[in-house]
Protein backbone atom coordinates (compact mmCIF):
# COMPACT_ATOMS: atom_id res chain seq x y z
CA UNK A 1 83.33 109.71 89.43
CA UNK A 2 85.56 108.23 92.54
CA UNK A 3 87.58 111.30 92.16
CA UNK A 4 85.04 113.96 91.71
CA UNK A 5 81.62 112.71 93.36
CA UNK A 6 80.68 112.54 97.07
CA UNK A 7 81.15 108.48 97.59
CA UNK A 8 77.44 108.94 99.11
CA UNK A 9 76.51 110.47 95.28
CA UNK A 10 78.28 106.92 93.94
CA UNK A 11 75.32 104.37 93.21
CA UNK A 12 77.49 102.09 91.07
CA UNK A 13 80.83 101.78 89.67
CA UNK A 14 81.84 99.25 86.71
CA UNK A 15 82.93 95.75 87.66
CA UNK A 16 86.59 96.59 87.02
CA UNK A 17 86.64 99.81 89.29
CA UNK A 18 88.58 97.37 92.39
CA UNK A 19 90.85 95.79 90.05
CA UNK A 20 94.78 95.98 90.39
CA UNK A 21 95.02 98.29 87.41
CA UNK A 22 92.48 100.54 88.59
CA UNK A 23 93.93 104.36 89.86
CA UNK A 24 91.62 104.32 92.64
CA UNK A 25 90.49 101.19 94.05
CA UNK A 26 91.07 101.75 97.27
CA UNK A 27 88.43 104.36 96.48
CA UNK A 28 85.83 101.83 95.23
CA UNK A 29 86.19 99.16 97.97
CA UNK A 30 82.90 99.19 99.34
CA UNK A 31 80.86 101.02 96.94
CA UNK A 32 78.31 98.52 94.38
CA UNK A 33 80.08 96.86 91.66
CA UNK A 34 77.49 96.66 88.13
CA UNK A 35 77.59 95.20 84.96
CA UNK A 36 76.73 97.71 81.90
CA UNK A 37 73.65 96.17 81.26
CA UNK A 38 70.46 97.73 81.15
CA UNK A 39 68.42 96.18 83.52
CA UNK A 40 72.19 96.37 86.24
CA UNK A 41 72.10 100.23 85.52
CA UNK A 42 68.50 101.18 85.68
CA UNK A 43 68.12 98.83 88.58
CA UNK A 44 70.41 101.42 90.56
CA UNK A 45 68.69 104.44 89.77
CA UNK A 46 71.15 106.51 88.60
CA UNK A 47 70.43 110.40 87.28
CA UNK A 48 73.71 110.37 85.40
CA UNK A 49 76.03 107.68 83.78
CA UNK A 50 79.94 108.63 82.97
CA UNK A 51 81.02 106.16 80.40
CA UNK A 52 84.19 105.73 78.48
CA UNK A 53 84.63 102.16 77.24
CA UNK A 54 81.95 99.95 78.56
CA UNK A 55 78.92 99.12 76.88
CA UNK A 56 77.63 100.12 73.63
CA UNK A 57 75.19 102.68 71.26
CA UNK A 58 72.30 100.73 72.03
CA UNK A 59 72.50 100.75 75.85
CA UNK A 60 73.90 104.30 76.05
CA UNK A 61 70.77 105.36 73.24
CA UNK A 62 68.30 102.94 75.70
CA UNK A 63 69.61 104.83 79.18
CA UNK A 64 68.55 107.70 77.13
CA UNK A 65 65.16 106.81 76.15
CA UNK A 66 64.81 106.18 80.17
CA UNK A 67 65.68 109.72 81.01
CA UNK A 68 69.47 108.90 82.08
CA UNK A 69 71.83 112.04 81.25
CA UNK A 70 74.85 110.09 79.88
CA UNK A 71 77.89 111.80 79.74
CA UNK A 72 80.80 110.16 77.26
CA UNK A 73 83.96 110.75 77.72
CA UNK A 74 86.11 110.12 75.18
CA UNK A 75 89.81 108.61 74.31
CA UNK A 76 92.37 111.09 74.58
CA UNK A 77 95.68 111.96 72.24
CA UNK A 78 96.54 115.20 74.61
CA UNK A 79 96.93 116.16 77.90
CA UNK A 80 94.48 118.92 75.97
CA UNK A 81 91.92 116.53 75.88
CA UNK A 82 92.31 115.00 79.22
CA UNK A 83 91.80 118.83 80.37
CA UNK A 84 88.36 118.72 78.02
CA UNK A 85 87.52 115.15 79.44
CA UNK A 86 87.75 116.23 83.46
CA UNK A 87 85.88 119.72 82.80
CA UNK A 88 83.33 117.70 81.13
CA UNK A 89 82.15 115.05 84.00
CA UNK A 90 82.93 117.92 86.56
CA UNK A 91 80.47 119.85 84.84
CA UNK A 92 77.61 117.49 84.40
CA UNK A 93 78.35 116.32 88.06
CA UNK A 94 77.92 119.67 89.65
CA UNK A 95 81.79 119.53 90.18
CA UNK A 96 83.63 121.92 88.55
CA UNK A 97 85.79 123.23 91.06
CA UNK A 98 87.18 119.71 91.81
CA UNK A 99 87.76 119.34 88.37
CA UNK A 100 89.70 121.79 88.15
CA UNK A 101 91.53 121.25 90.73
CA UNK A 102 93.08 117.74 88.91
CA UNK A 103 93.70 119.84 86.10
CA UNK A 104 95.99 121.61 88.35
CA UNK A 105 97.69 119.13 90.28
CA UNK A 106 98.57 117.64 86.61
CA UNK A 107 99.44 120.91 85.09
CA UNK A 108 101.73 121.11 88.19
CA UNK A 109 103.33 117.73 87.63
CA UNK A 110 104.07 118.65 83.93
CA UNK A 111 105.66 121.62 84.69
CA UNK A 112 108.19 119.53 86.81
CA UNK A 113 108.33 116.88 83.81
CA UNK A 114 109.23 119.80 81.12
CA UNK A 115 112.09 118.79 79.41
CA UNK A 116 113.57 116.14 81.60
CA UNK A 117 115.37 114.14 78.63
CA UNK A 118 115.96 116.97 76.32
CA UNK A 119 114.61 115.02 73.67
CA UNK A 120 116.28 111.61 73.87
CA UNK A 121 114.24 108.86 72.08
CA UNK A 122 112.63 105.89 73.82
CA UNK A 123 110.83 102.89 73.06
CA UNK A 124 107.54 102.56 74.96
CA UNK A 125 106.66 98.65 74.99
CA UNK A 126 103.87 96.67 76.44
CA UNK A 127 103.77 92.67 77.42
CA UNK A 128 101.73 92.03 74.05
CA UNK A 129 104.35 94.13 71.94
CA UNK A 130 102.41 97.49 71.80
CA UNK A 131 104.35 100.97 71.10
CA UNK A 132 102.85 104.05 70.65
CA UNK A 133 103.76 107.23 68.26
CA UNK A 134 101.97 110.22 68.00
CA UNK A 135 98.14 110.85 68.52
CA UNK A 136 98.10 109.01 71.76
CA UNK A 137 98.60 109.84 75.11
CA UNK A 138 101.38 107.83 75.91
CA UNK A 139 103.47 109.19 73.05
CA UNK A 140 102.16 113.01 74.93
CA UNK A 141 103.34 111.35 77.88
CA UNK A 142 106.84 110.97 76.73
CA UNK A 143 106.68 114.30 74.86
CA UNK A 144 106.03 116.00 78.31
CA UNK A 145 108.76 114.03 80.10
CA UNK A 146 111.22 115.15 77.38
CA UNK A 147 111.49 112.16 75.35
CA UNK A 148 111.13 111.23 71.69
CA UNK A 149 109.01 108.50 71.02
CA UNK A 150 111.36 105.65 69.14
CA UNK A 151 107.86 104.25 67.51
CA UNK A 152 107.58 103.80 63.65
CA UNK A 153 104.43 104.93 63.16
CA UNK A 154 101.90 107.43 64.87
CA UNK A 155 99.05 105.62 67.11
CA UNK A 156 99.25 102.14 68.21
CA UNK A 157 101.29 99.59 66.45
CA UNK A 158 102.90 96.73 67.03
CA UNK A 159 106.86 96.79 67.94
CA UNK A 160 109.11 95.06 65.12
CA UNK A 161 111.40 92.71 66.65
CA UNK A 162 113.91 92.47 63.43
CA UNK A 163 114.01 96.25 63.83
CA UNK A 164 114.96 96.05 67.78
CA UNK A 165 116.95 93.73 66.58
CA UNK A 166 119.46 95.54 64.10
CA UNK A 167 118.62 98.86 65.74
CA UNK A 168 118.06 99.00 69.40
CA UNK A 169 116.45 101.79 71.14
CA UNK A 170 118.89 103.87 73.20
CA UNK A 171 116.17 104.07 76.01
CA UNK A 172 112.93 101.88 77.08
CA UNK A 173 109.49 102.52 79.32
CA UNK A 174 108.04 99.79 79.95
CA UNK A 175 103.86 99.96 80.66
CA UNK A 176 101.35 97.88 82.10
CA UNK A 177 104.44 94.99 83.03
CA UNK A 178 102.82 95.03 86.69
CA UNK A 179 99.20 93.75 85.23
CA UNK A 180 97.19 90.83 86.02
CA UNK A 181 96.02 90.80 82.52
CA UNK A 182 98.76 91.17 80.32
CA UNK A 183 101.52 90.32 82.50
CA UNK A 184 101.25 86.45 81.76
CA UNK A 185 101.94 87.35 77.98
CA UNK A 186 104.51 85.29 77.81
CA UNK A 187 104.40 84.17 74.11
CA UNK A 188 104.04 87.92 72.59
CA UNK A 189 106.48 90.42 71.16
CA UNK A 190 106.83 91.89 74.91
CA UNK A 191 108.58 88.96 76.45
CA UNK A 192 110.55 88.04 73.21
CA UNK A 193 114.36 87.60 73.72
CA UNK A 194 115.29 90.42 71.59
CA UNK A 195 113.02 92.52 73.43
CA UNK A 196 114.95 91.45 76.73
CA UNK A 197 118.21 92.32 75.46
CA UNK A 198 117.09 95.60 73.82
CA UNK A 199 115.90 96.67 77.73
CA UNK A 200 118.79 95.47 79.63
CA UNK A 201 120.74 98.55 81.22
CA UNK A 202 118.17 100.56 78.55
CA UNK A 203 115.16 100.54 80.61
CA UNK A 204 114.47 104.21 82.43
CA UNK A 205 110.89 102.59 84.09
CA UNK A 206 108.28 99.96 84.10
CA UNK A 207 105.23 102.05 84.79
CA UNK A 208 102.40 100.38 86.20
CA UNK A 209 98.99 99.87 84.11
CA UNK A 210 97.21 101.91 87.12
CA UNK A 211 98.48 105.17 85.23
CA UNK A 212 98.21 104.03 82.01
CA UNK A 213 95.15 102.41 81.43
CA UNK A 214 92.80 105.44 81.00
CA UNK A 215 92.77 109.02 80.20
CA UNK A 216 92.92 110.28 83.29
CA UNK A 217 95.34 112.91 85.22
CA UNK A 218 97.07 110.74 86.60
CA UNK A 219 98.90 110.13 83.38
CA UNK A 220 101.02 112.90 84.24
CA UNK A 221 102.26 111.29 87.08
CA UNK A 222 104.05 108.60 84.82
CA UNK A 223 105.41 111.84 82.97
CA UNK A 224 107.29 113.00 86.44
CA UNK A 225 108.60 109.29 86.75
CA UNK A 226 109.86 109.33 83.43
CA UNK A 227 111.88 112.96 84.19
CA UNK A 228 112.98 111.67 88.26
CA UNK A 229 114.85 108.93 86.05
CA UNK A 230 116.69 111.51 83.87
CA UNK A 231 120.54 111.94 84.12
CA UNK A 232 120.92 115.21 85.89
């Protein structure tokens, strides 16, 4: 919505939408701040709601029953899907060309991404211990810098620290080091010793949770990080 509505459009935003790991809040400074309650939603009016994660069946099937057009937009595994995802709220917002307009600027960054690594394999790693395979967006993300992921297992799972142990990763990205949230992990898997050593002189970036944390376009520019940091 920050990206594709006229802020004047913008009659709320969820509570989150000014946080430090949010892609644009500097965008949402200003503009109300509401719970995803029904009585916080309906109180503002709204013709259409864009939801991803917050709040649930019953409030989106309530907003419904109220004459709200709610449009979901779901996780992605692709940069296909994050296409899908864009087209769909620019669409229901009366925004298409802006929406495709992301698409490009993303599709651009890509482009410049193709490659980078020529396939050398990495170990993506969160504060809390998450890696991610294939079927997600961050393993798509590596793919489209070039890299391998170095993760067990498609989806999300949990790194195994006898495994970084006895077989360290010849590269690491770190993600979401920079957050208010999980960067005071300091018990899990993320901060572990054998963690540290496996990322000294290994690490190619510590991306920021701001282009992480959703499946947004901006995704790709953690892609074009990733290929800036490859050997030339």
């Amino acid at each position: 919505m920050l990206a594709l509505s006229p802020r004047e459009a913008i009659v709320g935003l969820s509570t989150r939408a000014d946080d430090a790991d949010s892609r644009l809040r500097e965008r949402a400074r200003g503009l109300p701040l509401r719970r995803s309650t029904l009585e916080s939603v309906l109180a503002a009016r709204p013709d259409i709601v864009v939801r991803h994660w917050g709040g649930d069946a019953k409030l989106l099937a309530a907003l419904r029953r109220h004459g709200v057009t709610v449009v979901d937009v779901p996780e992605a595994q692709d940069f296909a899907e994050v296409r899908d995802g864009l087209r769909k709220v620019g669409v229901a917002l009366g925004r298409p060309g802006p929406a495709e307009a992301l698409i490009g600027e993303m599709d651009a960054r890509l482009a410049r991404a193709a490659g980078a690594w020529e396939g050398k394999r990495a170990l993506y790693v969160t504060p809390g211990g998450a890696t991610a395979g294939e079927g997600t967006l961050i393993g798509a993300m590596l793919k489209a810098a070039g890299l391998t992921s170095a993760a067990e297992r498609p989806g999300y799972s949990t790194v195994s620290l006898e495994a970084l142990a006895m077989r360290p990763p010849t590269a690491v990205v770190l993600g979401f080091f920079d957050s208010f949230m999980l960067a005071n992990t300091y018990w899990g898997p993320g901060r572990h010793q054998a963690l540290r050593r496996a990322a000294q002189g290994r690490t190619i970036a510590s991306l920021p949770g701001a282009v992480l944390g959703c499946p947004g376009w901006f995704v790709a520019e953690a892609a074009e990080t990733l290929a800036l940091r490859a050997p030339k």
